[in-house]
PDB file of N, CA and C in Angstrom:
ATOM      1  N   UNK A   1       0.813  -1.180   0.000  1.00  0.00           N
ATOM      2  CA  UNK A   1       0.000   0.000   0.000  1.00  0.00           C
ATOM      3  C   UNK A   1       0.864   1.254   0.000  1.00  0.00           C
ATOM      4  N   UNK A   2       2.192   1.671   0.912  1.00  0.00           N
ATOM      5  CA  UNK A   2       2.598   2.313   0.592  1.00  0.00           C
ATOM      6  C   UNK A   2       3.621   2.490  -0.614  1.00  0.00           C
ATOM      7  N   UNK A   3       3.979   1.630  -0.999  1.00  0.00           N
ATOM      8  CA  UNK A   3       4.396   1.628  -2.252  1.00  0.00           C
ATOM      9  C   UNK A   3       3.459   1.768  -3.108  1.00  0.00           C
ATOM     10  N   UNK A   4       2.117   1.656  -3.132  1.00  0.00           N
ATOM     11  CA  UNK A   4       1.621   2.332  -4.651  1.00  0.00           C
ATOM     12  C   UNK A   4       1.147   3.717  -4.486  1.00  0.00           C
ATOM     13  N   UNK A   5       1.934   4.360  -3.180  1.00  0.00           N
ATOM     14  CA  UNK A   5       0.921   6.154  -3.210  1.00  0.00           C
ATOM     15  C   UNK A   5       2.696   6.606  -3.568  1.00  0.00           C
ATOM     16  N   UNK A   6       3.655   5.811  -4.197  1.00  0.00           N
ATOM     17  CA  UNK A   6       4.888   6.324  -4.717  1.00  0.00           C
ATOM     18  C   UNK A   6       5.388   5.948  -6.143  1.00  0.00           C
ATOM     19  N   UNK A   7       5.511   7.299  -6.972  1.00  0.00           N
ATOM     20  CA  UNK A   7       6.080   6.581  -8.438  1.00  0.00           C
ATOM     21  C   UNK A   7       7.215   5.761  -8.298  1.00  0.00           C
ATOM     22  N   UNK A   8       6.726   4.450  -9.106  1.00  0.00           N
ATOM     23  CA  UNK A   8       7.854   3.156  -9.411  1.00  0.00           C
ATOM     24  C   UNK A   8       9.047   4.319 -10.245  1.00  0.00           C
ATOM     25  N   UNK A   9      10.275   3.944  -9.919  1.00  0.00           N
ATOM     26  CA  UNK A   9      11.269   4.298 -11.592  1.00  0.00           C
ATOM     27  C   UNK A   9      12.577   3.526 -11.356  1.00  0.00           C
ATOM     28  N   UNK A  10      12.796   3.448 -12.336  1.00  0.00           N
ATOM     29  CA  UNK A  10      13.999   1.973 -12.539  1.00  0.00           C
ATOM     30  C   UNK A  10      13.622   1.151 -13.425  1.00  0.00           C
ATOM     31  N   UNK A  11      13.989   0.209 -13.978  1.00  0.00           N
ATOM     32  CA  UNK A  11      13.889  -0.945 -14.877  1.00  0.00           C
ATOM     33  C   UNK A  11      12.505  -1.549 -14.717  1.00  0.00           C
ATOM     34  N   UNK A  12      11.746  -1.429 -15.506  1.00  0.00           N
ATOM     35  CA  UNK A  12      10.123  -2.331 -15.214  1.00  0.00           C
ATOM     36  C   UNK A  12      10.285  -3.833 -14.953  1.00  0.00           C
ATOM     37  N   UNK A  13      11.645  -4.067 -15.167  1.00  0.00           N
ATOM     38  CA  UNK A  13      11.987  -5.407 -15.017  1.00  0.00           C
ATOM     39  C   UNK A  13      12.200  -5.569 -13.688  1.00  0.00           C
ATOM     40  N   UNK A  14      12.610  -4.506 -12.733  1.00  0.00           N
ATOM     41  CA  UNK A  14      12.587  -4.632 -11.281  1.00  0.00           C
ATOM     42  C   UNK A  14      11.187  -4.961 -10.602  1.00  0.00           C
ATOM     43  N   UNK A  15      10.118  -4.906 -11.310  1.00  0.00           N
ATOM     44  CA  UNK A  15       8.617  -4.901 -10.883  1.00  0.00           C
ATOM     45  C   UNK A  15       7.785  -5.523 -11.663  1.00  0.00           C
ATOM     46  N   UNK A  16       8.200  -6.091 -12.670  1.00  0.00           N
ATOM     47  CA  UNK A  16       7.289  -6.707 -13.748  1.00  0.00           C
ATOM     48  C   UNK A  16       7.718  -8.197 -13.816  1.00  0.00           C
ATOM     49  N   UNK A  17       7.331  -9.731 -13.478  1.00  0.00           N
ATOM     50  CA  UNK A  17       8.102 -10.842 -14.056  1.00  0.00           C
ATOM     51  C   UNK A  17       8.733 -10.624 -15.826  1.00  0.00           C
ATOM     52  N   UNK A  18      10.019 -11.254 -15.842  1.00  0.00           N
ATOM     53  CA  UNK A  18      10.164 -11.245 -17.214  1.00  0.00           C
ATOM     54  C   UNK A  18       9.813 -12.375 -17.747  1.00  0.00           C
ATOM     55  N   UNK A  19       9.320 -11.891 -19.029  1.00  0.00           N
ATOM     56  CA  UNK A  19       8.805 -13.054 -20.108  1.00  0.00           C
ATOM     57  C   UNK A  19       9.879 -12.856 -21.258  1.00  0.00           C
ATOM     58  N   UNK A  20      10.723 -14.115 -21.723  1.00  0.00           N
ATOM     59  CA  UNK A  20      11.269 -14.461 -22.302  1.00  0.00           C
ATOM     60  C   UNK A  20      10.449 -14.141 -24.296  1.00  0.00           C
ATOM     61  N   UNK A  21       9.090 -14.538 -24.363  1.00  0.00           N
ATOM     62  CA  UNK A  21       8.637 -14.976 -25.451  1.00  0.00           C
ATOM     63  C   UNK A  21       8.580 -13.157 -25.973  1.00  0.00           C
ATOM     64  N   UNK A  22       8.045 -12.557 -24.886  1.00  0.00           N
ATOM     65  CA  UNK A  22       7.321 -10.805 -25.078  1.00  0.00           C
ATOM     66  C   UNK A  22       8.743 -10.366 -25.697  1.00  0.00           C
ATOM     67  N   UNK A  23      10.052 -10.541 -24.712  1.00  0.00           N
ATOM     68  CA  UNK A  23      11.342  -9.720 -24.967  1.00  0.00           C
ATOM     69  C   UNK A  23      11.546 -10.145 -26.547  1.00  0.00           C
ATOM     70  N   UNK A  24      11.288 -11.420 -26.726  1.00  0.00           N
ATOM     71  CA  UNK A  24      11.783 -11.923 -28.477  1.00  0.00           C
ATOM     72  C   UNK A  24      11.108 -11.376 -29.119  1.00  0.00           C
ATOM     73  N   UNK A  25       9.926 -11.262 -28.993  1.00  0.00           N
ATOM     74  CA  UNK A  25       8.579 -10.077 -29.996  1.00  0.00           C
ATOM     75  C   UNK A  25       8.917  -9.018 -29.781  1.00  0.00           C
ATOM     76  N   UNK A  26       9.902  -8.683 -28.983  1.00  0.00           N
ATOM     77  CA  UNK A  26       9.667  -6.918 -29.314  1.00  0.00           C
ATOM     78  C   UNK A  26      11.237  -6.513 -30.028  1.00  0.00           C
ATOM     79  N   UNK A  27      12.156  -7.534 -29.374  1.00  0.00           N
ATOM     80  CA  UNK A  27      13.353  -7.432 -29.933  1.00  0.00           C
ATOM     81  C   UNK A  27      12.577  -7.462 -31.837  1.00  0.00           C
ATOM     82  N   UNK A  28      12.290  -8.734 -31.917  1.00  0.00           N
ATOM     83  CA  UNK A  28      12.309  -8.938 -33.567  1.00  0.00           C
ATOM     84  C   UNK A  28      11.119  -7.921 -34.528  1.00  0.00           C
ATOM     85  N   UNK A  29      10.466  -7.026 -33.218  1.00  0.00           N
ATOM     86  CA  UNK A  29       9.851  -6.013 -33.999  1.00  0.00           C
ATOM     87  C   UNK A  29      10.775  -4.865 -34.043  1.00  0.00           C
ATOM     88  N   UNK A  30      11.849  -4.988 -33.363  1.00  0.00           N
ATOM     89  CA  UNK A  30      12.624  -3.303 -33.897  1.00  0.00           C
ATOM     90  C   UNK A  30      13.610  -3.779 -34.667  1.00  0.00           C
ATOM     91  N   UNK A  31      13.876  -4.832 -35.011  1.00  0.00           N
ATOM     92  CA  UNK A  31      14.960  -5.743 -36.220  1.00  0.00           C
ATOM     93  C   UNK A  31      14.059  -5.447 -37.548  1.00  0.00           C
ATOM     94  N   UNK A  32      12.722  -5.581 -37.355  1.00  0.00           N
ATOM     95  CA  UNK A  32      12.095  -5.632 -38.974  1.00  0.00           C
ATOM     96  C   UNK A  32      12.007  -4.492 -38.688  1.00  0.00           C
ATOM     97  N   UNK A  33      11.275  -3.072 -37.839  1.00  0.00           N
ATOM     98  CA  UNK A  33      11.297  -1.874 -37.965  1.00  0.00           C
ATOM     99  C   UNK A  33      12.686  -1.051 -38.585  1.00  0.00           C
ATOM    100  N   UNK A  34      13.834  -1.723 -38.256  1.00  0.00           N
ATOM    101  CA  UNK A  34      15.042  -1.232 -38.807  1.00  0.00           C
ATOM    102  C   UNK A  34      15.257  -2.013 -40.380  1.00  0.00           C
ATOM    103  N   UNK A  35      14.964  -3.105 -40.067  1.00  0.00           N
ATOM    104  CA  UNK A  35      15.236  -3.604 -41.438  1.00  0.00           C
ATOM    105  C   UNK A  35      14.224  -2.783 -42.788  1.00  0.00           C
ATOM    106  N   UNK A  36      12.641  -2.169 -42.197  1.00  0.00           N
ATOM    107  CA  UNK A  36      12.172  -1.645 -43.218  1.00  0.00           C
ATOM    108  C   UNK A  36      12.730  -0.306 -43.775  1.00  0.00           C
ATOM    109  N   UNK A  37      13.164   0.488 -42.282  1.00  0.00           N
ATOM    110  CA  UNK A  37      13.647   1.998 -42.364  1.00  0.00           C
ATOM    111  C   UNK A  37      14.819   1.747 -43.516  1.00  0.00           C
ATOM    112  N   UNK A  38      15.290   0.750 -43.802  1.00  0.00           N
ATOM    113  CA  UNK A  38      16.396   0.313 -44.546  1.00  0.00           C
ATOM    114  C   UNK A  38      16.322   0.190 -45.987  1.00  0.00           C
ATOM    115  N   UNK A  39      14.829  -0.671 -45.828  1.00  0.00           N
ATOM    116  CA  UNK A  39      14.768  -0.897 -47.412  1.00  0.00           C
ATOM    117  C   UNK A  39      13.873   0.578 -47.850  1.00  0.00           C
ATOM    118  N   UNK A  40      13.310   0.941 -47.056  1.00  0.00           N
ATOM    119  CA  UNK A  40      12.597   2.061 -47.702  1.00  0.00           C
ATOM    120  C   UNK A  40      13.895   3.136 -48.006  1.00  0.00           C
ATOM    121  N   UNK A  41      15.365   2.851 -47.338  1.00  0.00           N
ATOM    122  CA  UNK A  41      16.310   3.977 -48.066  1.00  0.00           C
ATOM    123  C   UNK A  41      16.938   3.415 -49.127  1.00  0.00           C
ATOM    124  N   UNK A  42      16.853   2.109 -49.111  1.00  0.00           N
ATOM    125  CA  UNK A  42      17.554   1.724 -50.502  1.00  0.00           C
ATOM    126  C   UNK A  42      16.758   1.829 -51.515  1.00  0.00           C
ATOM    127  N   UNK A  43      15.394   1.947 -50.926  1.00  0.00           N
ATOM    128  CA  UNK A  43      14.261   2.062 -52.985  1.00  0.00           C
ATOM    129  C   UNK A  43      14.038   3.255 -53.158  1.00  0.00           C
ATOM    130  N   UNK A  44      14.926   4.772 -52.254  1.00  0.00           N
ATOM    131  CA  UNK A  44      14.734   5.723 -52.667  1.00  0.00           C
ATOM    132  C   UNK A  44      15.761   5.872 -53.062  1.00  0.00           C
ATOM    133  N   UNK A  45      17.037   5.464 -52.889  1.00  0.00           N
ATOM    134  CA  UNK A  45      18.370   6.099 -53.491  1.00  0.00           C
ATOM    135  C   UNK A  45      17.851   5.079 -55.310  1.00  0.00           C
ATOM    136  N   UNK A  46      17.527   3.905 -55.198  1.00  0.00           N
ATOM    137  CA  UNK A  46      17.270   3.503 -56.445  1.00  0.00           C
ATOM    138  C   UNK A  46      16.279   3.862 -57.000  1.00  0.00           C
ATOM    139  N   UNK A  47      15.194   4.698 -56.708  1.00  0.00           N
ATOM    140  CA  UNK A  47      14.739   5.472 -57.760  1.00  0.00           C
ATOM    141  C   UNK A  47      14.994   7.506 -57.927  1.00  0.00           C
ATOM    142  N   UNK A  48      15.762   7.868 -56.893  1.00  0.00           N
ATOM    143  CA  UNK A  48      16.682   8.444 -57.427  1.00  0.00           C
ATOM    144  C   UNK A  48      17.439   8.082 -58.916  1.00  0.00           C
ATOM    145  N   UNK A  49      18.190   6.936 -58.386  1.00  0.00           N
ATOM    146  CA  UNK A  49      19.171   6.282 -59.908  1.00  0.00           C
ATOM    147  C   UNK A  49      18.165   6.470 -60.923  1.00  0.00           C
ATOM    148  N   UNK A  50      17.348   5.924 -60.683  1.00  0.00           N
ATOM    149  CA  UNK A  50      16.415   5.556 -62.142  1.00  0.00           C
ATOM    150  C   UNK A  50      15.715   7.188 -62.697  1.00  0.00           C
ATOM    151  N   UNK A  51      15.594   8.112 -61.840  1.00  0.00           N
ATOM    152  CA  UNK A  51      15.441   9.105 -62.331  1.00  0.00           C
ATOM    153  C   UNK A  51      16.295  10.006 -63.155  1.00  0.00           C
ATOM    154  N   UNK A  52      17.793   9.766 -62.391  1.00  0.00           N
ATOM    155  CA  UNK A  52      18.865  10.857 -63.468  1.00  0.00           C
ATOM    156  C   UNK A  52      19.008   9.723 -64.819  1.00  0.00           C
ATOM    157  N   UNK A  53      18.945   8.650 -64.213  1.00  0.00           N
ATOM    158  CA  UNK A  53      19.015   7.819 -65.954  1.00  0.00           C
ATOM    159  C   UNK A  53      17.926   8.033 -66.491  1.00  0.00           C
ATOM    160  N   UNK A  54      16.912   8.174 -66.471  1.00  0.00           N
ATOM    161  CA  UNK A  54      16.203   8.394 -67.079  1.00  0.00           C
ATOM    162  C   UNK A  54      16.224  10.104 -68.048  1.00  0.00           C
ATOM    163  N   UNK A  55      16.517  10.938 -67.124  1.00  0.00           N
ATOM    164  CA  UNK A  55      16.871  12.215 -67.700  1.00  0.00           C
ATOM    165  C   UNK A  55      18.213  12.481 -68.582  1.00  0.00           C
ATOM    166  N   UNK A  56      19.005  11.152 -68.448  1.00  0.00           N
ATOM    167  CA  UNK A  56      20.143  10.789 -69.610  1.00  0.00           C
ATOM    168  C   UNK A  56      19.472  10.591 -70.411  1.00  0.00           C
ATOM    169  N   UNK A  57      18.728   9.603 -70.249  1.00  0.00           N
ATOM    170  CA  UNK A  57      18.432   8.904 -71.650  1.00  0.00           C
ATOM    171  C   UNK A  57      17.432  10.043 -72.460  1.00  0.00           C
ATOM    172  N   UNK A  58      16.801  10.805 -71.929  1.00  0.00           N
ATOM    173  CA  UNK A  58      15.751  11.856 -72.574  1.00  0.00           C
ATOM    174  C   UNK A  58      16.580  13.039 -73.276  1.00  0.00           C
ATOM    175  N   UNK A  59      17.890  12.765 -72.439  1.00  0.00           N
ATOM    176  CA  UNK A  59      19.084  14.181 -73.087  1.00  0.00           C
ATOM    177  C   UNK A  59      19.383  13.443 -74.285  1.00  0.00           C
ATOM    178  N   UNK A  60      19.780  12.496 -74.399  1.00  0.00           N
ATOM    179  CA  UNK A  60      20.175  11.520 -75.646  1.00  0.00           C
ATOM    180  C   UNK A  60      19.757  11.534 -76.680  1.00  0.00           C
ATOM    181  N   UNK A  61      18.267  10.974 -76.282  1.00  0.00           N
ATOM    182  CA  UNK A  61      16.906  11.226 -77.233  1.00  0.00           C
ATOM    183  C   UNK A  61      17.502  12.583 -78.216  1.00  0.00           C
ATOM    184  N   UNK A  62      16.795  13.846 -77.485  1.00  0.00           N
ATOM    185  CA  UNK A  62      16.923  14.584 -77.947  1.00  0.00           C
ATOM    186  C   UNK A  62      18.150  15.440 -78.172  1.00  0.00           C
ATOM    187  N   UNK A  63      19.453  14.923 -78.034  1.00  0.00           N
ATOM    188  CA  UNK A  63      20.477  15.184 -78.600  1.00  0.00           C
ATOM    189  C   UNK A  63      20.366  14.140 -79.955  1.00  0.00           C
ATOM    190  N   UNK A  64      20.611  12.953 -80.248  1.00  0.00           N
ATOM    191  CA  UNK A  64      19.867  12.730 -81.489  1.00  0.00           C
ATOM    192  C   UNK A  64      18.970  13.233 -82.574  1.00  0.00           C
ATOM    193  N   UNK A  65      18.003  13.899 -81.670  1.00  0.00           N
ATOM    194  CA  UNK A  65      16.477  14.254 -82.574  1.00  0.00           C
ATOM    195  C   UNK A  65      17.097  15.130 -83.108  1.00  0.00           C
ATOM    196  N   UNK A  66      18.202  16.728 -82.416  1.00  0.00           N
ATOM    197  CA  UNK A  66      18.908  17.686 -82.908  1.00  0.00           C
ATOM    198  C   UNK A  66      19.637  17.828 -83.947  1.00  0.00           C
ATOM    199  N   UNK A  67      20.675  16.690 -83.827  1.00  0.00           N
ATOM    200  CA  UNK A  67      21.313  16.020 -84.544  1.00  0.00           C
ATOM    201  C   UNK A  67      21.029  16.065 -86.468  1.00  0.00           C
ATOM    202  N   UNK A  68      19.827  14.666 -85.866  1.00  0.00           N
ATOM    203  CA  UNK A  68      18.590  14.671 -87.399  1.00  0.00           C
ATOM    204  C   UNK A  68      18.544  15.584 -88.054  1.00  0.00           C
ATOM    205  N   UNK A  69      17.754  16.449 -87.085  1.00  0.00           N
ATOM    206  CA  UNK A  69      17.000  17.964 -87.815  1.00  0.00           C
ATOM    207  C   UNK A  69      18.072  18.927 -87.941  1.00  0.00           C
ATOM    208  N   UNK A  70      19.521  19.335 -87.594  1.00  0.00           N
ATOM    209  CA  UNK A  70      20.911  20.212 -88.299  1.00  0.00           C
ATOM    210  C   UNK A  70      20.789  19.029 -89.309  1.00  0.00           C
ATOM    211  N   UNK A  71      21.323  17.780 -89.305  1.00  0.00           N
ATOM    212  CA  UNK A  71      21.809  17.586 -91.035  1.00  0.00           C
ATOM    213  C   UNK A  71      20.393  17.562 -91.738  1.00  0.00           C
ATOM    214  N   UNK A  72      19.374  17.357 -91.673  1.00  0.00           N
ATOM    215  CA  UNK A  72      18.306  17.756 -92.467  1.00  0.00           C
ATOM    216  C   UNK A  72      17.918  18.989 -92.550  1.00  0.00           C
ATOM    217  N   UNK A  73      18.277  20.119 -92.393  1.00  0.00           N
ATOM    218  CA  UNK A  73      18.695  21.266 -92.572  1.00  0.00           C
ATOM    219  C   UNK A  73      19.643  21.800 -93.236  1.00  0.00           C
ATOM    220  N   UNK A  74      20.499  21.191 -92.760  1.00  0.00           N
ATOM    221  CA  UNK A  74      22.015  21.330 -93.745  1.00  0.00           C
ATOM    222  C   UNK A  74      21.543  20.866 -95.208  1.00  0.00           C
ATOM    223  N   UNK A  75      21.188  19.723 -95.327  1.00  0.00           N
ATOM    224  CA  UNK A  75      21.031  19.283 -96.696  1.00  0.00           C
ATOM    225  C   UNK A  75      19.850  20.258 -97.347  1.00  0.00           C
ATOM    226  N   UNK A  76      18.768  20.364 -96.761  1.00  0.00           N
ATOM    227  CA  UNK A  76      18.082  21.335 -97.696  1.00  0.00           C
ATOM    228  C   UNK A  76      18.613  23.150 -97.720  1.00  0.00           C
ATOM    229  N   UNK A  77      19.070  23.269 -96.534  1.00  0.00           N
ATOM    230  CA  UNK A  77      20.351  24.652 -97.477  1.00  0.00           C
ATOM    231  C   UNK A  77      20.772  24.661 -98.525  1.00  0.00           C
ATOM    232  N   UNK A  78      21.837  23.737 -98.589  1.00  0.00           N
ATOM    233  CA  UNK A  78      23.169  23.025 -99.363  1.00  0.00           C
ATOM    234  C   UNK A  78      21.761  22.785-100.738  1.00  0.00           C
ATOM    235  N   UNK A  79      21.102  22.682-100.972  1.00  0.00           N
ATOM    236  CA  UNK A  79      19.991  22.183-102.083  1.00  0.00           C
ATOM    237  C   UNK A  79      20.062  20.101-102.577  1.00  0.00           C
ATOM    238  N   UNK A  80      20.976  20.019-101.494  1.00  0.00           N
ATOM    239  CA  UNK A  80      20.907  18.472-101.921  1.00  0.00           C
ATOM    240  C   UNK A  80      19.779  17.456-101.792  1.00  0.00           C
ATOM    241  N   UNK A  81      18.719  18.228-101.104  1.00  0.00           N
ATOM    242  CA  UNK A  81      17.259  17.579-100.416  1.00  0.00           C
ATOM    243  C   UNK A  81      16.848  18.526-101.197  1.00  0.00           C
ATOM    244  N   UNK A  82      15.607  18.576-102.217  1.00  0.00           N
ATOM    245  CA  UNK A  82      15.082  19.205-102.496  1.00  0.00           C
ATOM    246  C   UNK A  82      13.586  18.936-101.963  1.00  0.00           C
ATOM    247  N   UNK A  83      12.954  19.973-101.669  1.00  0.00           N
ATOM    248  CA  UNK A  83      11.792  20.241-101.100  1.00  0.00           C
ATOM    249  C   UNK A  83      10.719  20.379-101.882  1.00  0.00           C
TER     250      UNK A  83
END
């Protein structure tokens, strides 16, 4: 009785029986909580990646398309394409 008109503080393990099965469930919930915080940083750095490649490949594109359209230009200057 007089111990409960006083706050407990210290280890809940000083006042609580320990359960072996609870400690493994909570351990292996902050192992997958870390393991997700994990993968959720690796599928953002990889779609990062996939975004600047992707903005390569669109520079490409249209460094090509440029390309096209100067020598198809050039040639109808030059009068070798006639129009």
């Amino acid at each position: 009785m007089i111990g409960d008109r006083f706050k407990r503080s210290g280890s809940r393990y000083l006042y609580e029986p320990f359960d072996p099965a609870q400690a493994r469930i909570e351990t292996l919930e902050r192992v997958l909580e870390e393991r997700w915080a994990s993968l959720e940083n690796t599928l953002r750095h990889i779609d990062q990646t996939v975004e600047r490649l992707e903005r390569r490949l669109w520079l490409a594109v249209f460094g090509v398309a440029a390309a096209l359209a100067s020598q198809l230009a050039a040639a109808v200057i030059m009068g070798e394409l006639p129009i």
